[in-house]
C-alpha atoms as a PDB file:
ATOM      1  CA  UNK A   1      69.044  76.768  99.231  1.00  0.00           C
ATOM      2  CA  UNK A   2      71.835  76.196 101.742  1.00  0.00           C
ATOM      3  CA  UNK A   3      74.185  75.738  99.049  1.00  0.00           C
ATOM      4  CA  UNK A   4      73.832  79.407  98.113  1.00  0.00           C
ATOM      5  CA  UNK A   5      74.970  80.733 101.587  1.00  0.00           C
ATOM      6  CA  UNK A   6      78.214  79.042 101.023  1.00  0.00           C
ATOM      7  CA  UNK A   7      79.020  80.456  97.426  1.00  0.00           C
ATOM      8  CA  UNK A   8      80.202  83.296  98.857  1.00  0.00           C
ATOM      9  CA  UNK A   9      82.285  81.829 101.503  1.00  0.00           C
ATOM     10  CA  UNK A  10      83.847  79.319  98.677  1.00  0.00           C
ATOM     11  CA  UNK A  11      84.720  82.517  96.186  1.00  0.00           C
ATOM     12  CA  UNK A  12      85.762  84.294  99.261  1.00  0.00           C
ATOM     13  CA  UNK A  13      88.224  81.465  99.320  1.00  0.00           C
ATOM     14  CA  UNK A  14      89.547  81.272  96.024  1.00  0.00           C
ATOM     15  CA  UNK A  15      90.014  85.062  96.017  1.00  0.00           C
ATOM     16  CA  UNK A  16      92.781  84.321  98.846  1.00  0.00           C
ATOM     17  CA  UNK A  17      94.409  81.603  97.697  1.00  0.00           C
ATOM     18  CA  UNK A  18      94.943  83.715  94.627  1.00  0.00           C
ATOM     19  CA  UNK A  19      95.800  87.052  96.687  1.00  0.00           C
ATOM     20  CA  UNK A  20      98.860  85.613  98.520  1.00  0.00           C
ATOM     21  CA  UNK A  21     101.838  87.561  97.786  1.00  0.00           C
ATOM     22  CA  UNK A  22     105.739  86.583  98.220  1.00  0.00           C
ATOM     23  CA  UNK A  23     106.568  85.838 101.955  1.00  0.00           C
ATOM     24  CA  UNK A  24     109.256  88.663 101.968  1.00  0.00           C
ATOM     25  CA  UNK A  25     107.107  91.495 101.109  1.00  0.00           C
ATOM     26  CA  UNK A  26     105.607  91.818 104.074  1.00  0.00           C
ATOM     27  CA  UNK A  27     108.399  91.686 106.627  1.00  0.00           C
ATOM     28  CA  UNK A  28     108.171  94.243 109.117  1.00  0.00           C
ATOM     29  CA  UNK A  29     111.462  96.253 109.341  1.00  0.00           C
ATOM     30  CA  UNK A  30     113.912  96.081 106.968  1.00  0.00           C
ATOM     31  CA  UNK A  31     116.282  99.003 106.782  1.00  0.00           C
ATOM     32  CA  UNK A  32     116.777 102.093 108.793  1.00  0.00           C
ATOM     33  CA  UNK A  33     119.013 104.833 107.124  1.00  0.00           C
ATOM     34  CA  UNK A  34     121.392 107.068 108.956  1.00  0.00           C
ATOM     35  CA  UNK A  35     119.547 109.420 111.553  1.00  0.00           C
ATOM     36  CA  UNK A  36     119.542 112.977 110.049  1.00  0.00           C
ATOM     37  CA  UNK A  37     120.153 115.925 112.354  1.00  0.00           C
ATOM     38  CA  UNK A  38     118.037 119.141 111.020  1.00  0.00           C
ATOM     39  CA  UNK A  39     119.158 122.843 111.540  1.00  0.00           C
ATOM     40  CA  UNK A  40     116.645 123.267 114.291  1.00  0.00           C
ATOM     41  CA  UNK A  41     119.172 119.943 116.201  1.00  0.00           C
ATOM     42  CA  UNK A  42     116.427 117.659 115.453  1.00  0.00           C
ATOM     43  CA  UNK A  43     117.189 114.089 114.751  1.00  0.00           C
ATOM     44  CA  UNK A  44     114.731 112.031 112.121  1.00  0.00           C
ATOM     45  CA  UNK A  45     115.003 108.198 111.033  1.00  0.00           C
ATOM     46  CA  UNK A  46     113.502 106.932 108.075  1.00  0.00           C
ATOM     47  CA  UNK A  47     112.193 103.376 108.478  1.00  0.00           C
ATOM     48  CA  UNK A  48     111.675 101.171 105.630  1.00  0.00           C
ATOM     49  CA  UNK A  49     109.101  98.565 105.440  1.00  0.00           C
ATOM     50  CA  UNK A  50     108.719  95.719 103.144  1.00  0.00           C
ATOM     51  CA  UNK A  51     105.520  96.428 101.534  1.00  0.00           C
ATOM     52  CA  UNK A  52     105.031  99.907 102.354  1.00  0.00           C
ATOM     53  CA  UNK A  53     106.656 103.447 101.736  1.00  0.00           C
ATOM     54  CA  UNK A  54     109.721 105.201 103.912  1.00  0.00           C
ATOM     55  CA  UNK A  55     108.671 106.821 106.752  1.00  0.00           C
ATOM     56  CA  UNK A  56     110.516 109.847 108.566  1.00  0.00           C
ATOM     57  CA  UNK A  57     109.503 110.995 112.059  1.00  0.00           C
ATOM     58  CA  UNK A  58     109.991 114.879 111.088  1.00  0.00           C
ATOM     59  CA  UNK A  59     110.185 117.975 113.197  1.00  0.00           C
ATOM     60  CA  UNK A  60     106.604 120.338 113.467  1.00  0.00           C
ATOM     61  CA  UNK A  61     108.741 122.874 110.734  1.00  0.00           C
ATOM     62  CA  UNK A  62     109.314 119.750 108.567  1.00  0.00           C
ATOM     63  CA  UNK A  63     105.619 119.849 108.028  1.00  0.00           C
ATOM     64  CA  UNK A  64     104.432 122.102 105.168  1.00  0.00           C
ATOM     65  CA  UNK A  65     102.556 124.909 106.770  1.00  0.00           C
ATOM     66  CA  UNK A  66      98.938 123.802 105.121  1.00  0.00           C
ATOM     67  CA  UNK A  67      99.201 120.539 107.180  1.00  0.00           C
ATOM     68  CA  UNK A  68     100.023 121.704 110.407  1.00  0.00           C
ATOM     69  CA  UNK A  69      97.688 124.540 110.015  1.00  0.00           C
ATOM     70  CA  UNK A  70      94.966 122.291 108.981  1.00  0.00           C
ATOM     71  CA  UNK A  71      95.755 119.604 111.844  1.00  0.00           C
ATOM     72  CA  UNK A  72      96.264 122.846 114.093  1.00  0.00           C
ATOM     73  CA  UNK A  73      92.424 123.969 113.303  1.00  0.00           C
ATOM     74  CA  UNK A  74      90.917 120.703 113.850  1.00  0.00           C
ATOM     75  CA  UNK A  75      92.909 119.520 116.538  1.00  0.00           C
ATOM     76  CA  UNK A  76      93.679 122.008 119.176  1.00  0.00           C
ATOM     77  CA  UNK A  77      93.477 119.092 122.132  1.00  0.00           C
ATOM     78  CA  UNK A  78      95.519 117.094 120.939  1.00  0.00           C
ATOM     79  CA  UNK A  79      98.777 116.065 122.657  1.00  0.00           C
ATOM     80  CA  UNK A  80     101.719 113.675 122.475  1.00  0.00           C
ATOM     81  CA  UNK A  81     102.162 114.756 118.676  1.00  0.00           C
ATOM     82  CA  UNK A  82     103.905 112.838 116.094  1.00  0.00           C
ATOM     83  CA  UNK A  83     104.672 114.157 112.605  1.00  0.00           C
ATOM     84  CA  UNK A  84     105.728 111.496 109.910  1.00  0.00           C
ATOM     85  CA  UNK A  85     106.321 112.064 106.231  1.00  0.00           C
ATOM     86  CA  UNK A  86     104.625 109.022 104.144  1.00  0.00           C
ATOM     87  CA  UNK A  87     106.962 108.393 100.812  1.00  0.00           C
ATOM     88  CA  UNK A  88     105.201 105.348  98.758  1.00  0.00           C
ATOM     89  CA  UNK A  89     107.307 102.652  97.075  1.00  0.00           C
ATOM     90  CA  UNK A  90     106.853 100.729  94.241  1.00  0.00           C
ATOM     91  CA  UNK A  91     105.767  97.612  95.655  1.00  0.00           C
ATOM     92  CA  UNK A  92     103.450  99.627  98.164  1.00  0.00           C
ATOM     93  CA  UNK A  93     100.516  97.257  98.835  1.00  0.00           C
ATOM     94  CA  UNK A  94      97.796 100.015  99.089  1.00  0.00           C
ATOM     95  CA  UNK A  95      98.391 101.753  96.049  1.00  0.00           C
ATOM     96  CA  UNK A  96      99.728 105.063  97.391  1.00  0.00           C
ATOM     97  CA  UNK A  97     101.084 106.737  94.508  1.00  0.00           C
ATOM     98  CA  UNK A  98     102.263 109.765  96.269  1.00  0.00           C
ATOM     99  CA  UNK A  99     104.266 111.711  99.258  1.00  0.00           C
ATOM    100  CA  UNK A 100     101.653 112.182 102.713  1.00  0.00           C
ATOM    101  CA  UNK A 101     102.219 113.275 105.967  1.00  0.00           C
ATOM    102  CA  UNK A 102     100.451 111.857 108.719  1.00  0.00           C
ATOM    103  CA  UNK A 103     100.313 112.657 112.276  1.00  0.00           C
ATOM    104  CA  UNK A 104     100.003 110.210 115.390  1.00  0.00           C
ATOM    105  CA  UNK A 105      98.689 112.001 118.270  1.00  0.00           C
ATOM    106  CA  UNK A 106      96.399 111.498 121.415  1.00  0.00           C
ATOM    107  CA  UNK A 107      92.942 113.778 122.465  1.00  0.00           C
ATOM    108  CA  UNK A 108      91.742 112.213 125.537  1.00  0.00           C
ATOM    109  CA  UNK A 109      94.013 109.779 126.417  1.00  0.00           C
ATOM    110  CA  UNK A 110      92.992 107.881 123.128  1.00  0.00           C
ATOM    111  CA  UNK A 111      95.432 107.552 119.904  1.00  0.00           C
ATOM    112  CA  UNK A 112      94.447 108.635 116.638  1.00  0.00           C
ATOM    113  CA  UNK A 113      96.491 108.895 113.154  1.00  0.00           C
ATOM    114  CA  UNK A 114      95.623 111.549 110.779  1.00  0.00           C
ATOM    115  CA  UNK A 115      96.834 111.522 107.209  1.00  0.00           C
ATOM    116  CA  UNK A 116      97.149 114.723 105.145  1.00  0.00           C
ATOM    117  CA  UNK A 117      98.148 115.630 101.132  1.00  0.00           C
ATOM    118  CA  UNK A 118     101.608 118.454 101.291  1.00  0.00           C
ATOM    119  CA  UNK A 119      99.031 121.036 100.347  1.00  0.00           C
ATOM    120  CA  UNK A 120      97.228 120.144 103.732  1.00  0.00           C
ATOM    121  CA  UNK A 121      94.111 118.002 102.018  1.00  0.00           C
ATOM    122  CA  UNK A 122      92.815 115.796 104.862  1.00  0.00           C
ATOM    123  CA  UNK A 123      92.881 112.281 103.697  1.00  0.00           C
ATOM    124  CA  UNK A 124      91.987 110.048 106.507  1.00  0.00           C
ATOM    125  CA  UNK A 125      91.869 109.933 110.286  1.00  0.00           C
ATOM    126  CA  UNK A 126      92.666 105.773 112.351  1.00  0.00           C
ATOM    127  CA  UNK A 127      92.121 105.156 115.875  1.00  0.00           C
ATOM    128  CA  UNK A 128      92.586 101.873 117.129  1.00  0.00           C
ATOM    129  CA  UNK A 129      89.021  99.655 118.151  1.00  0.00           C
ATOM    130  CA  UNK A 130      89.806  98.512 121.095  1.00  0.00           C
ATOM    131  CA  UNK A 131      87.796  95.045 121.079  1.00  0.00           C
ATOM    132  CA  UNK A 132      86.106  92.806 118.160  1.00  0.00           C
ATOM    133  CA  UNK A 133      83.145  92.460 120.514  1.00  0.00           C
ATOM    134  CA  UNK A 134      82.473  96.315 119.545  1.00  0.00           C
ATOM    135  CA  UNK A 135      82.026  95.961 115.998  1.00  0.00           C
ATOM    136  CA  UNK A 136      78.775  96.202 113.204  1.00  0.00           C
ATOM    137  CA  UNK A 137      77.655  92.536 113.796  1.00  0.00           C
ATOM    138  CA  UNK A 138      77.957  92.568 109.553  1.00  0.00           C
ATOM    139  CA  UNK A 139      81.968  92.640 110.460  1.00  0.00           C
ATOM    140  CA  UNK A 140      82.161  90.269 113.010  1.00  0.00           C
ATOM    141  CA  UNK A 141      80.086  87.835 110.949  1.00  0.00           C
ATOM    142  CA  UNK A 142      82.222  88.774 107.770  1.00  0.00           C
ATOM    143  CA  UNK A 143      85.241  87.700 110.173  1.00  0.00           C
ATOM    144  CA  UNK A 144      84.033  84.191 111.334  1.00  0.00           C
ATOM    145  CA  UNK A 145      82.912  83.141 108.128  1.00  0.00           C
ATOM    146  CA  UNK A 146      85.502  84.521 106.061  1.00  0.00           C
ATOM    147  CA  UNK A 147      88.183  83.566 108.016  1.00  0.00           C
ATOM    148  CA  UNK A 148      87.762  80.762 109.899  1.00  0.00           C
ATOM    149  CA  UNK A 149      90.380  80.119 112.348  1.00  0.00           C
ATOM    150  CA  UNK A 150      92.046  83.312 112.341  1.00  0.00           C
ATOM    151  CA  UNK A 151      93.222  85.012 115.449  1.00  0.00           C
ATOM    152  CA  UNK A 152      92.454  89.041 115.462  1.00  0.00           C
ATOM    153  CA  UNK A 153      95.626  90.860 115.874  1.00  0.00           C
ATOM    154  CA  UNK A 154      94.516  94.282 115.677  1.00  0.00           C
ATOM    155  CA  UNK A 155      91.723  96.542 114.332  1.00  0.00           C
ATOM    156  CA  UNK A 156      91.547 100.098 113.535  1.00  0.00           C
ATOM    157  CA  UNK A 157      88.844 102.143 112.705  1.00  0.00           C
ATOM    158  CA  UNK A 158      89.358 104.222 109.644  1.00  0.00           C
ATOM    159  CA  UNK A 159      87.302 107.436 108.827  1.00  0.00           C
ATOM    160  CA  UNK A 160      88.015 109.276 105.160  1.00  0.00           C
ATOM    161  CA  UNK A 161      85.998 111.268 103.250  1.00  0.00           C
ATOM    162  CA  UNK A 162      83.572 109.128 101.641  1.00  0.00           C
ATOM    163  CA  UNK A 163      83.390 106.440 103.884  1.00  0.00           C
ATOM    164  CA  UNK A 164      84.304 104.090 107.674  1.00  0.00           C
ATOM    165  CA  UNK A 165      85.644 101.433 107.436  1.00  0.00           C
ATOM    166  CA  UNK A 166      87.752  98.773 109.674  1.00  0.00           C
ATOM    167  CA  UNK A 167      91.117  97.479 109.168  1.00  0.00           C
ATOM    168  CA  UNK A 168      91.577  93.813 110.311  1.00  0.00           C
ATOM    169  CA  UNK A 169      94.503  92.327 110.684  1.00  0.00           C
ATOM    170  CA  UNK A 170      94.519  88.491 111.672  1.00  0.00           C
ATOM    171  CA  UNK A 171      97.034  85.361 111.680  1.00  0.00           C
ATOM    172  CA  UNK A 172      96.697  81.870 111.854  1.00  0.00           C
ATOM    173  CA  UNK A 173      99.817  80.042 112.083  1.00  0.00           C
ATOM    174  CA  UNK A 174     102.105  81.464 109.616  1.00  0.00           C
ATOM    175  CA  UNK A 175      99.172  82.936 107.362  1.00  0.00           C
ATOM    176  CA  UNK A 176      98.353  86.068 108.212  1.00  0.00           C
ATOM    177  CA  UNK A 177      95.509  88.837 106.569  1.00  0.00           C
ATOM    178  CA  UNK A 178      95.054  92.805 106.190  1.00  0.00           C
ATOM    179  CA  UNK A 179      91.391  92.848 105.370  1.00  0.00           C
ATOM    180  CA  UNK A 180      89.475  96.363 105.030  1.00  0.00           C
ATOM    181  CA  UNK A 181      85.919  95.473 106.078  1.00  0.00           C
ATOM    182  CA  UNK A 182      83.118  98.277 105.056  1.00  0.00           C
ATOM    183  CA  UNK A 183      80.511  98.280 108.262  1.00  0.00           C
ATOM    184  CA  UNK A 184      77.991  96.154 106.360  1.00  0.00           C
ATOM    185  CA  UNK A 185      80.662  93.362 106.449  1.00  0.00           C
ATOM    186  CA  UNK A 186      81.536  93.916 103.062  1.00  0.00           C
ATOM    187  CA  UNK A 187      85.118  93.806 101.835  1.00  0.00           C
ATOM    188  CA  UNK A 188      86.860  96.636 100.447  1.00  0.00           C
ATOM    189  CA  UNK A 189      90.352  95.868 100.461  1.00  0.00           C
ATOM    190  CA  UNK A 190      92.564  92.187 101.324  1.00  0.00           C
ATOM    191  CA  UNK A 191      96.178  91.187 101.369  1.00  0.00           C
ATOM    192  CA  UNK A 192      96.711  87.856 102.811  1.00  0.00           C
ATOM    193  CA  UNK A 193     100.470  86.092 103.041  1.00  0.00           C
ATOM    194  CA  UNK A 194     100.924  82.472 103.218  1.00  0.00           C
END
């Protein structure tokens, strides 16, 4: 009977070994292109990540008006606001097959993304968890077995429509993991790099 509790762990396993990507897709900052000046005398950047889309800090009146009205509803506390303008790539490791705009912001002193469609479709909200000690015991248990070893970088706590989930990333030596854990423990999404 104790052979069946470590099937999972043992598939769990293979599933990595087979997940690893190239080393180079997941280098953080690659490229920056030429900072734009808008009419309004606004300056953007668009930063490019290996492994994710462009992303372009853009002015409030870069925003399309459904996003910032929506955000402006929902939001009216929040402060120290951020607009960026999500444009997928290729080689994007979550899939995103189209243009967002998210905002980074703080409402009580705590930080919080919020991710929006142009028409102003709210698609997700991430604040940071502050410590592992605070998550579903099904996570933290999902961690330690799962991926023994590993050193917790940083965890954020995703909210979407349909579901909660939290984002995990971890290194150990020069491995390192992006694992989307679902509160039971379960996992809903993993990228791991050799």
């Amino acid at each position: 009977m104790k052979f069946l509790n470590y099937v999972p762990a043992v598939l769990f396993s293979a599933f990595l070994v087979t997940s690893c990507d190239d080393a180079k897709k997941d280098e953080k900052v690659v490229t920056e292109t030429p900072a734009v000046t808008s009419d309004a005398g606004m300056t953007s950047t668009t930063v490019r990540y290996s492994g994710d889309g462009n992303r372009t800090v853009v002015t409030k009146t870069d925003v399309p008006t459904p996003v910032a009205t929506t955000f402006g509803k929902k939001f009216v506390k929040a402060d120290k606001v951020e607009w960026v303008r999500y444009d997928p790539i290729a080689e994007d490791n979550w899939d995103m097959d189209k243009d967002y705009y998210f905002v980074n912001y703080e409402m009580e002193g705590i930080p919080y993304s919020t991710w929006y469609t142009p028409e102003g479709e709210w698609i997700k909200t991430t604040t940071p968890f502050k410590d592992i000690k605070g998550l579903p015991l099904a996570v933290s248990k999902a961690i330690a077995d799962g991926f023994p070893g590993f050193e917790v970088v940083e965890i954020d706590k995703e909210n979407d429509k349909d579901m909660d989930m939290y984002e995990v990333e971890m290194k150990k030596g020069e491995e390192k993991a992006k694992v989307k854990f679902l509160p039971n423990g379960d996992i809903f999404k993993a990228k791991v790099k050799s």
